[in-house]
N, C-alpha and C. Protein backbone atom coordinates (compact mmCIF):
# COMPACT_ATOMS: atom_id res chain seq x y z
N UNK A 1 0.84 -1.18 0.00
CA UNK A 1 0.00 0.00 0.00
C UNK A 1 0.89 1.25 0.00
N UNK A 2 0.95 2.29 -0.56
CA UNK A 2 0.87 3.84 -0.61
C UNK A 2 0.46 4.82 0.20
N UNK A 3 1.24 4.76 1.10
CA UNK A 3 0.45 6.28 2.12
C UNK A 3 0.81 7.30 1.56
N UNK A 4 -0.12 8.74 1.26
CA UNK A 4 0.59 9.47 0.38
C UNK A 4 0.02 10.60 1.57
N UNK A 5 1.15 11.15 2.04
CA UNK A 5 0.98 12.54 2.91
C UNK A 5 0.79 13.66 2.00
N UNK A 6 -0.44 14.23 2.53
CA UNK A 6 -0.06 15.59 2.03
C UNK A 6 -0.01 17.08 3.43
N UNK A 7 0.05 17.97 2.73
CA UNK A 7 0.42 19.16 4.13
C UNK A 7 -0.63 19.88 4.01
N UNK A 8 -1.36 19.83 2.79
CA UNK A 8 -2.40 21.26 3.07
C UNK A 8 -4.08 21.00 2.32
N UNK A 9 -5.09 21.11 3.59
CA UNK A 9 -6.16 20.32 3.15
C UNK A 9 -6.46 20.92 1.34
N UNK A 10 -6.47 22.01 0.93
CA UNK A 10 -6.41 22.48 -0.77
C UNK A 10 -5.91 20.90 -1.43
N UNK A 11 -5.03 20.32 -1.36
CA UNK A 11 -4.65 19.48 -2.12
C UNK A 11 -5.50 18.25 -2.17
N UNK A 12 -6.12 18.35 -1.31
CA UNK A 12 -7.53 16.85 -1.52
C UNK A 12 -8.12 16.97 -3.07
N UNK A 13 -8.03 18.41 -3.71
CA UNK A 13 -8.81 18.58 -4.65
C UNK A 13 -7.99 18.53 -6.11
N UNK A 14 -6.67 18.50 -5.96
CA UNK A 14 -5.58 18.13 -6.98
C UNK A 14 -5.80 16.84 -7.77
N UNK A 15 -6.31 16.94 -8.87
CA UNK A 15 -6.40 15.95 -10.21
C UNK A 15 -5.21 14.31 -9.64
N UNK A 16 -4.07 14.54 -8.78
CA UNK A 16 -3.48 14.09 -8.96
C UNK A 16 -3.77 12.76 -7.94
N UNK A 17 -4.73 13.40 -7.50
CA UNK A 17 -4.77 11.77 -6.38
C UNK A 17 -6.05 11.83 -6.81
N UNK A 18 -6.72 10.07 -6.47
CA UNK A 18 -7.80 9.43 -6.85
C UNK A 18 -8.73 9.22 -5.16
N UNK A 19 -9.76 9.16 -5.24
CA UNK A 19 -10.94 8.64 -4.39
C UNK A 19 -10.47 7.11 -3.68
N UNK A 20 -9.56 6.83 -4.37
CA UNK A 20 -9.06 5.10 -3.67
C UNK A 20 -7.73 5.28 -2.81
N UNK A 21 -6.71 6.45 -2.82
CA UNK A 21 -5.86 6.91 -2.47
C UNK A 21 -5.81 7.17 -1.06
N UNK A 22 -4.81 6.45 -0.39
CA UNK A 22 -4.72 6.37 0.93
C UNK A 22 -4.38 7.67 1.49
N UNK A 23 -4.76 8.52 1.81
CA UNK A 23 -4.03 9.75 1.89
C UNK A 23 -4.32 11.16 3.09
N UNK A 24 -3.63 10.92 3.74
CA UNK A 24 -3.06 11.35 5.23
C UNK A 24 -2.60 13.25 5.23
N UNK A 25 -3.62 13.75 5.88
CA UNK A 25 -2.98 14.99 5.98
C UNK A 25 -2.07 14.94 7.22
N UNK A 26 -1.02 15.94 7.10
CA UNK A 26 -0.06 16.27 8.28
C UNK A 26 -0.63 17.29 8.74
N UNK A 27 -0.47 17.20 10.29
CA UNK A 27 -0.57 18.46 10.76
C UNK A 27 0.56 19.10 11.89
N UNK A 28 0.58 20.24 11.08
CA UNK A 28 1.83 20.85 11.21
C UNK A 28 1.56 21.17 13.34
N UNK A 29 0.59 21.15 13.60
CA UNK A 29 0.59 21.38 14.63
C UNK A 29 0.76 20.66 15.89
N UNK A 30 0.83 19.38 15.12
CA UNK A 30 0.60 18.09 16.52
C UNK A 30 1.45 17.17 15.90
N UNK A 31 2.94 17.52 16.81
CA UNK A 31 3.91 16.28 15.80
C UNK A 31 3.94 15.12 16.48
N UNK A 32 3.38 15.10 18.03
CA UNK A 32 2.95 13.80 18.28
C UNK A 32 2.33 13.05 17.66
N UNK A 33 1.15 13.27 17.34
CA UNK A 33 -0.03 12.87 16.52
C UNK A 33 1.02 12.09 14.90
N UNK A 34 1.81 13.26 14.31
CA UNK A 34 2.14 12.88 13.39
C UNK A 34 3.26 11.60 13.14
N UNK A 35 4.01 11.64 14.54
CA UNK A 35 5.35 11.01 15.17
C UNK A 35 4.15 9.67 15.11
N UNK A 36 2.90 9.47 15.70
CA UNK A 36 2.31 8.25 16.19
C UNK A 36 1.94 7.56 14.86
N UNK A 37 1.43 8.22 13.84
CA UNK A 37 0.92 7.65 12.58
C UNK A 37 2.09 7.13 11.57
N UNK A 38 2.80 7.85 11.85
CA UNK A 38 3.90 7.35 10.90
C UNK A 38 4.87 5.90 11.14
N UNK A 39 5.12 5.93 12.93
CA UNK A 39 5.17 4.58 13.57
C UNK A 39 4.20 3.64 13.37
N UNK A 40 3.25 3.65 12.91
CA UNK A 40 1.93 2.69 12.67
C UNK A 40 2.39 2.11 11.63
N UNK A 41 2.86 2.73 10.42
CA UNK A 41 2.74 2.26 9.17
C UNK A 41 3.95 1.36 8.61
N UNK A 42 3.35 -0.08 8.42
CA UNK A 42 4.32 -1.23 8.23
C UNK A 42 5.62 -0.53 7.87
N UNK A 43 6.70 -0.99 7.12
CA UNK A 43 7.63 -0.68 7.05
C UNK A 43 8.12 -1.17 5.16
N UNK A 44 7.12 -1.90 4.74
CA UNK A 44 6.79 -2.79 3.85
C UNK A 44 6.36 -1.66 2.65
N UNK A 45 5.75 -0.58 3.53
CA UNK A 45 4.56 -0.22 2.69
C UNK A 45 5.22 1.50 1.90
N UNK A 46 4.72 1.91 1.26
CA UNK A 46 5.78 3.22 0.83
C UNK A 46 5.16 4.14 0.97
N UNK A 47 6.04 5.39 1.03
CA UNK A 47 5.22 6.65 1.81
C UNK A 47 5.58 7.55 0.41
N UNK A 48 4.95 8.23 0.09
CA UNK A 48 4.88 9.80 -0.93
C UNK A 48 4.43 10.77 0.03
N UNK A 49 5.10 12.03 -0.74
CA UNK A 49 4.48 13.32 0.25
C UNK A 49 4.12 14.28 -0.83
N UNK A 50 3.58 14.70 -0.51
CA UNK A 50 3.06 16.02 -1.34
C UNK A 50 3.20 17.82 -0.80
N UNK A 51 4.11 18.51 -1.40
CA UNK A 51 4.01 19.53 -0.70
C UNK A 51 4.11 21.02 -1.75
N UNK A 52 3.41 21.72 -1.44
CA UNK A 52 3.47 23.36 -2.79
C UNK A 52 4.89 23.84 -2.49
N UNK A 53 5.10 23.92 -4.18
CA UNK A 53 5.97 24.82 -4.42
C UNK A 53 5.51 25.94 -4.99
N UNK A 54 6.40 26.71 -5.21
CA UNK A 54 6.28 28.10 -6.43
C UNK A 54 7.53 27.88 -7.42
N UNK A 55 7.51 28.31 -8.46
CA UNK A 55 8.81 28.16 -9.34
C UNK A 55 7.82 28.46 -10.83
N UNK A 56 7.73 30.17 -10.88
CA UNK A 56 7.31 30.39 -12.21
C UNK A 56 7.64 29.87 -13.95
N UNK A 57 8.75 29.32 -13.74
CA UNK A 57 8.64 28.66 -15.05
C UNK A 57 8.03 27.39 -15.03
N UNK A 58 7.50 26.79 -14.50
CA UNK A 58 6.33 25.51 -14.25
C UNK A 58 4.89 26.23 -14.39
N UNK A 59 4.14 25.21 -15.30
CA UNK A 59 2.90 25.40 -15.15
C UNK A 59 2.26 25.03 -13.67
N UNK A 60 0.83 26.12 -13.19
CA UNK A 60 0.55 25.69 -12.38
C UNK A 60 0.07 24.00 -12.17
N UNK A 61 0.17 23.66 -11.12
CA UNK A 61 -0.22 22.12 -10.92
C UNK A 61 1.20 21.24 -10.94
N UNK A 62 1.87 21.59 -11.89
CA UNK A 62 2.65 20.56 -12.66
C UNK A 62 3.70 19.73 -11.21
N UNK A 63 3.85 18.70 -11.50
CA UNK A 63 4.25 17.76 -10.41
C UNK A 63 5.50 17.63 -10.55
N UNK A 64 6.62 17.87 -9.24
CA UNK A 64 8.01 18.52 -9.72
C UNK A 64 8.35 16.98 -8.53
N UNK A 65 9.28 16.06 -9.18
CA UNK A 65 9.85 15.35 -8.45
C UNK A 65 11.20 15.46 -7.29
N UNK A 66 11.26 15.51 -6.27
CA UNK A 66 12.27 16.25 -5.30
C UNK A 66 13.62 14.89 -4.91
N UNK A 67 14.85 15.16 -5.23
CA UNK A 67 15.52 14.17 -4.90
C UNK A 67 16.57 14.33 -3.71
N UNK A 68 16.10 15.42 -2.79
CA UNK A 68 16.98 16.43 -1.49
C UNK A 68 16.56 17.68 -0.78
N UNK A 69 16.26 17.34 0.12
CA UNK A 69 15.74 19.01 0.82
C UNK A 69 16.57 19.49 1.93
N UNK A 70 16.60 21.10 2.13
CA UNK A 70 17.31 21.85 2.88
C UNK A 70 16.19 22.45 3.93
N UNK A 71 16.47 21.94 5.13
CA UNK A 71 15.86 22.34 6.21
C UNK A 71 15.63 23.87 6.73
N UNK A 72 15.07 24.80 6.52
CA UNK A 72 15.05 26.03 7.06
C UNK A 72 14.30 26.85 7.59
N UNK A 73 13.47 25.90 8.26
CA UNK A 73 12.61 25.98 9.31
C UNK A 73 12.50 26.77 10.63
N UNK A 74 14.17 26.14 10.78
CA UNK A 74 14.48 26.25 12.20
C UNK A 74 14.17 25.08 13.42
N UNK A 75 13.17 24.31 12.96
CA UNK A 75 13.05 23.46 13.75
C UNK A 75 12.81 21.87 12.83
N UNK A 76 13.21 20.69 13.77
CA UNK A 76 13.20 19.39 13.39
C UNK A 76 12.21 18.69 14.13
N UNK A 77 11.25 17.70 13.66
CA UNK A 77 10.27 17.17 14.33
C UNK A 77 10.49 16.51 15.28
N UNK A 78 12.15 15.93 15.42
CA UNK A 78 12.33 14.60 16.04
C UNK A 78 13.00 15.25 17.78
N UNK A 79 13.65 16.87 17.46
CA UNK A 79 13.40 16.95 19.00
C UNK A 79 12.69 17.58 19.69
N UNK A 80 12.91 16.55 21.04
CA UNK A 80 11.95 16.52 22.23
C UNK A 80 11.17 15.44 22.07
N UNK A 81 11.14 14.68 20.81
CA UNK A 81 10.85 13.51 20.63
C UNK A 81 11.42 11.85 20.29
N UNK A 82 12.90 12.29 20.96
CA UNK A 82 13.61 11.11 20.71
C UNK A 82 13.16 10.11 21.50
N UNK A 83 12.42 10.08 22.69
CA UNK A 83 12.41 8.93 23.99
C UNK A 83 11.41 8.19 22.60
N UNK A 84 10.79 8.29 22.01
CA UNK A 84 10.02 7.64 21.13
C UNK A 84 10.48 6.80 20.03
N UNK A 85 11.87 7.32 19.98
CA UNK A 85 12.68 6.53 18.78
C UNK A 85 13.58 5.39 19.62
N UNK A 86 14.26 4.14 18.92
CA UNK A 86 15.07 3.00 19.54
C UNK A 86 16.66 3.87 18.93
N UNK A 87 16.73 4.79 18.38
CA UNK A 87 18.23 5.28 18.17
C UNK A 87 18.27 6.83 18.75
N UNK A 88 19.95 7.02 18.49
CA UNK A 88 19.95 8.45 18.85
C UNK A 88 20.49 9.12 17.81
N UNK A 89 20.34 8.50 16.61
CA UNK A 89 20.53 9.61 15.63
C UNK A 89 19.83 8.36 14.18
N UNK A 90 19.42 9.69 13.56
CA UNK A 90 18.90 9.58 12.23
C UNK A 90 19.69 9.80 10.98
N UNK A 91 20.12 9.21 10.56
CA UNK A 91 20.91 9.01 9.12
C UNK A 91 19.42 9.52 8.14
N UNK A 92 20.17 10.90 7.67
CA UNK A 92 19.36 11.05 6.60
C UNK A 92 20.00 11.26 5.31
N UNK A 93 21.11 10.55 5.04
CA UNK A 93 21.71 10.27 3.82
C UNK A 93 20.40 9.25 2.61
N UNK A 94 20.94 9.98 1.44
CA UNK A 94 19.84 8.99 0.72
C UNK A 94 18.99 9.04 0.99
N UNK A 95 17.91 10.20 1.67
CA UNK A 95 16.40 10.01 1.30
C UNK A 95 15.41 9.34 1.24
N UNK A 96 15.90 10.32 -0.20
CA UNK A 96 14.43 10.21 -1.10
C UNK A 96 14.78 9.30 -1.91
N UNK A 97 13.93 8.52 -3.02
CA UNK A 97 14.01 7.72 -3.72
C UNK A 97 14.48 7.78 -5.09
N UNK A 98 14.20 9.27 -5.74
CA UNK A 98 14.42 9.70 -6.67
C UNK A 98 15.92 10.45 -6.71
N UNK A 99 16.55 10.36 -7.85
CA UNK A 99 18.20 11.01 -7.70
C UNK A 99 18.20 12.17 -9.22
N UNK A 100 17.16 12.19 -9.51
CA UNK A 100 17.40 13.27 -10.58
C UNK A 100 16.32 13.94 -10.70
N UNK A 101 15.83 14.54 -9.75
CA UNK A 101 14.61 15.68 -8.95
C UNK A 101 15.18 17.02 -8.45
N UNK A 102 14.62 17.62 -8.03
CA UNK A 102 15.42 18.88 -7.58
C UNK A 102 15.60 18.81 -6.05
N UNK A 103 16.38 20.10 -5.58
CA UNK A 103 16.37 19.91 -4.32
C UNK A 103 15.16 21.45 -3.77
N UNK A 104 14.58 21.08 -2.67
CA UNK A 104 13.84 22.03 -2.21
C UNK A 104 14.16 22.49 -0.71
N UNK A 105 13.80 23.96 -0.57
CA UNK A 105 13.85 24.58 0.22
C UNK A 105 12.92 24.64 1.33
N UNK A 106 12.34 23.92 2.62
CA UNK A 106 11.76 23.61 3.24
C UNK A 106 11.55 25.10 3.77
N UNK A 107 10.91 26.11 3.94
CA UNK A 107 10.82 27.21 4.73
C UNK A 107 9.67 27.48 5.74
N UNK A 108 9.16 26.13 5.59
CA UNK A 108 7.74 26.28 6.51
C UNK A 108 7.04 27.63 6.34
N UNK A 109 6.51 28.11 7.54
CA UNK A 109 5.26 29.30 7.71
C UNK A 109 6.10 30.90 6.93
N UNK A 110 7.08 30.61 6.14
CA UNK A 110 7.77 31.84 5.81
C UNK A 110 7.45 31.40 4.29
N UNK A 111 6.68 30.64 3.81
CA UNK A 111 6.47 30.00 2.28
C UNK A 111 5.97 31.46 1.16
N UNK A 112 4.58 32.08 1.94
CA UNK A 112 4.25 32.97 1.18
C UNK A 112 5.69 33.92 1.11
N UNK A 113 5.82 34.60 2.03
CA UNK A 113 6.58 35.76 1.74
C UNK A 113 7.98 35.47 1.08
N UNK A 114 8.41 34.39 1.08
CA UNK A 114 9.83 34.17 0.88
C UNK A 114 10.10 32.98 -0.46
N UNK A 115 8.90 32.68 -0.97
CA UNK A 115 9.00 31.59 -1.83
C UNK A 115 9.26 32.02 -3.19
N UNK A 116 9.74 33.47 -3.45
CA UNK A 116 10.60 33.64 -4.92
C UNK A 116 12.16 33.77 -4.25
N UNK A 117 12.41 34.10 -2.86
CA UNK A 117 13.65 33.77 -2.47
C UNK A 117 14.41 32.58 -2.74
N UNK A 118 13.71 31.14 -2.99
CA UNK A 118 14.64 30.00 -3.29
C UNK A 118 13.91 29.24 -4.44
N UNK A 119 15.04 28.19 -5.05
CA UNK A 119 14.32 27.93 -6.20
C UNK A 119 12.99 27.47 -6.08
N UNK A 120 13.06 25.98 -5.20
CA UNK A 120 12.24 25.62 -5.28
C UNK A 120 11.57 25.53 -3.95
N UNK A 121 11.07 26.27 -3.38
CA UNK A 121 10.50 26.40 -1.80
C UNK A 121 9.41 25.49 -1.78
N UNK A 122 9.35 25.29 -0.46
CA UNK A 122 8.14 24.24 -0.01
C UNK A 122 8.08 24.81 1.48
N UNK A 123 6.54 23.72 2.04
CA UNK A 123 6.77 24.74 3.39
C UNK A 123 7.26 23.39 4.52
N UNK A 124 6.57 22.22 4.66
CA UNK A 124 7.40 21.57 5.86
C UNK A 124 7.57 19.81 4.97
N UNK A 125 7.85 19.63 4.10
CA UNK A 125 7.93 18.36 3.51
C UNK A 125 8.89 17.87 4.45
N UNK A 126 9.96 18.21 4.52
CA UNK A 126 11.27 17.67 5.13
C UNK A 126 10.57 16.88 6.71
N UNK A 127 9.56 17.80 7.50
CA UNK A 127 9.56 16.96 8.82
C UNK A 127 8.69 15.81 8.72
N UNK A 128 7.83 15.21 7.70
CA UNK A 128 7.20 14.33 7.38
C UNK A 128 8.68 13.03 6.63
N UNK A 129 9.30 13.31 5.92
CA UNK A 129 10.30 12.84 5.70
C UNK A 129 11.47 12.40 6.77
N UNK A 130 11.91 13.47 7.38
CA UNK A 130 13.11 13.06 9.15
C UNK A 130 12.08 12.07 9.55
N UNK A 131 10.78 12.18 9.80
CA UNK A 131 9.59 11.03 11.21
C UNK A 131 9.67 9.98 10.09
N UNK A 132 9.61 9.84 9.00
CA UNK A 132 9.32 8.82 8.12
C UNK A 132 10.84 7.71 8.16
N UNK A 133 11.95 8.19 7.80
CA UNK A 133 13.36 8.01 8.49
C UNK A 133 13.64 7.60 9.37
N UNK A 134 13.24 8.23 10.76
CA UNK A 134 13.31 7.52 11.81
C UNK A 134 12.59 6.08 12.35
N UNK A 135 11.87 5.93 11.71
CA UNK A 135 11.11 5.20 11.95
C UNK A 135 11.11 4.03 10.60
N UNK A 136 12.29 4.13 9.87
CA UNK A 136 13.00 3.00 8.92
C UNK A 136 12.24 2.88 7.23
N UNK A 137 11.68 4.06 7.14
CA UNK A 137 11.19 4.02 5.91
C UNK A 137 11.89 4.62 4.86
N UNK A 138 12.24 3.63 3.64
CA UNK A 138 12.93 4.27 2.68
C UNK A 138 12.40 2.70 1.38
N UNK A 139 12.17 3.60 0.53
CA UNK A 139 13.16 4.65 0.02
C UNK A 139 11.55 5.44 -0.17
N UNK A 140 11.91 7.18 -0.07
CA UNK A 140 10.82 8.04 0.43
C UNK A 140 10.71 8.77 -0.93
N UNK A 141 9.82 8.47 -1.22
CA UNK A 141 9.31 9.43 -2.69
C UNK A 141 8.75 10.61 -2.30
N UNK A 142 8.67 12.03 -2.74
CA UNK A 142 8.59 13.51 -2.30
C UNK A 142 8.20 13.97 -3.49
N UNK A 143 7.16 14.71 -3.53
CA UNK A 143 6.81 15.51 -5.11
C UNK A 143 6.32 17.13 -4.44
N UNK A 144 6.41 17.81 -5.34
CA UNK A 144 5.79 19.40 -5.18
C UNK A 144 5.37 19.59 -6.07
N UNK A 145 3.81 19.94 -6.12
CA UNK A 145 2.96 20.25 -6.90
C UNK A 145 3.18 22.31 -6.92
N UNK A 146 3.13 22.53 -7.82
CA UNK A 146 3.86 23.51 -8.41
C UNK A 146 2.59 24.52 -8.24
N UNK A 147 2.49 25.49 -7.42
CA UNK A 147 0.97 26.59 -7.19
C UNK A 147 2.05 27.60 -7.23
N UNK A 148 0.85 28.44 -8.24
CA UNK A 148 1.30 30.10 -8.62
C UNK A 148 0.19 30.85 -7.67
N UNK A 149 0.02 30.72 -6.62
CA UNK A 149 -0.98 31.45 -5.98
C UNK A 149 -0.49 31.39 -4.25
N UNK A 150 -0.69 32.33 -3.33
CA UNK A 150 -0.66 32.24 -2.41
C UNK A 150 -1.45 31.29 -1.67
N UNK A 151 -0.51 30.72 -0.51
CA UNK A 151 -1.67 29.31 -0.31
C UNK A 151 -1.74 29.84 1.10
N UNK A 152 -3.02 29.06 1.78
CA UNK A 152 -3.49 29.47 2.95
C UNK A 152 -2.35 28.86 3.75
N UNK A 153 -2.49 29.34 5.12
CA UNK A 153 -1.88 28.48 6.08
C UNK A 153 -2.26 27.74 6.90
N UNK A 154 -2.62 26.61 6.23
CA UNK A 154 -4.02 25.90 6.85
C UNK A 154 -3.07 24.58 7.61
């Protein structure tokens, strides 16, 4: 099976996923919650994420495959939440699954204002990816659906 995360309820309505599609919103607000679901899910089974970019030479929609992201958040999901993990560190070499994708700029809640600042900005893909990692899942497929519009911060 396919768990396919996405970050922002708008994307339920994206052409790109189907009515049969297993598919899990994150919420940016409760990384327990998110830390618990992601431990649930066999290890067997493969995870996709879905997260907006901006990058005006893409049509809107268009589905940009990610093969590396840069954390710039400021914050990582996993602390204050290590007593939950069996290690004390996370190897996040190798990813994602894909090796000829771009790399994206994780900027979380700074997405609107700052997302012609890097190429390809996104807002929290990366902490769905570190919990997915820790918890022995690979190889992690990552896409950014490409929006020319300011997105809520939902």
């Amino acid at each position: 099976m396919v768990y396919k995360f996405i970050l922002h309820p708008s994307m339920y309505q994206n052409p790109t996923f189907n009515q049969s599609d297993k598919i899990i919103l994150f919420d940016i607000n409760s990384m327990s919650k998110n830390i618990n679901t992601i431990s649930q899910i066999p290890t067997d089974n493969n995870i996709e994420i879905y997260d907006y970019t901006y990058h005006p030479n893409h049509a809107h929609h268009d589905i940009i495959k990610v093969s590396d992201h840069i954390n710039k958040t400021g914050y990582n999901p996993l602390i204050g939440n290590q007593s939950k993990l069996n290690k004390p560190f996370v190897d996040l070499s190798n990813l994602y699954s894909c090796t000829n994708g771009v790399v994206t700029s994780c900027i979380g809640k700074y997405f609107n204002n700052h997302k012609t600042k890097d190429l390809y900005p996104s807002t929290y893909l990366c902490y769905i990816s570190i919990i997915a990692r820790a918890y022995n899942h690979k190889p992690i497929k990552a896409f950014l659906i490409n929006n020319l519009n300011d997105i809520k911060n939902d």
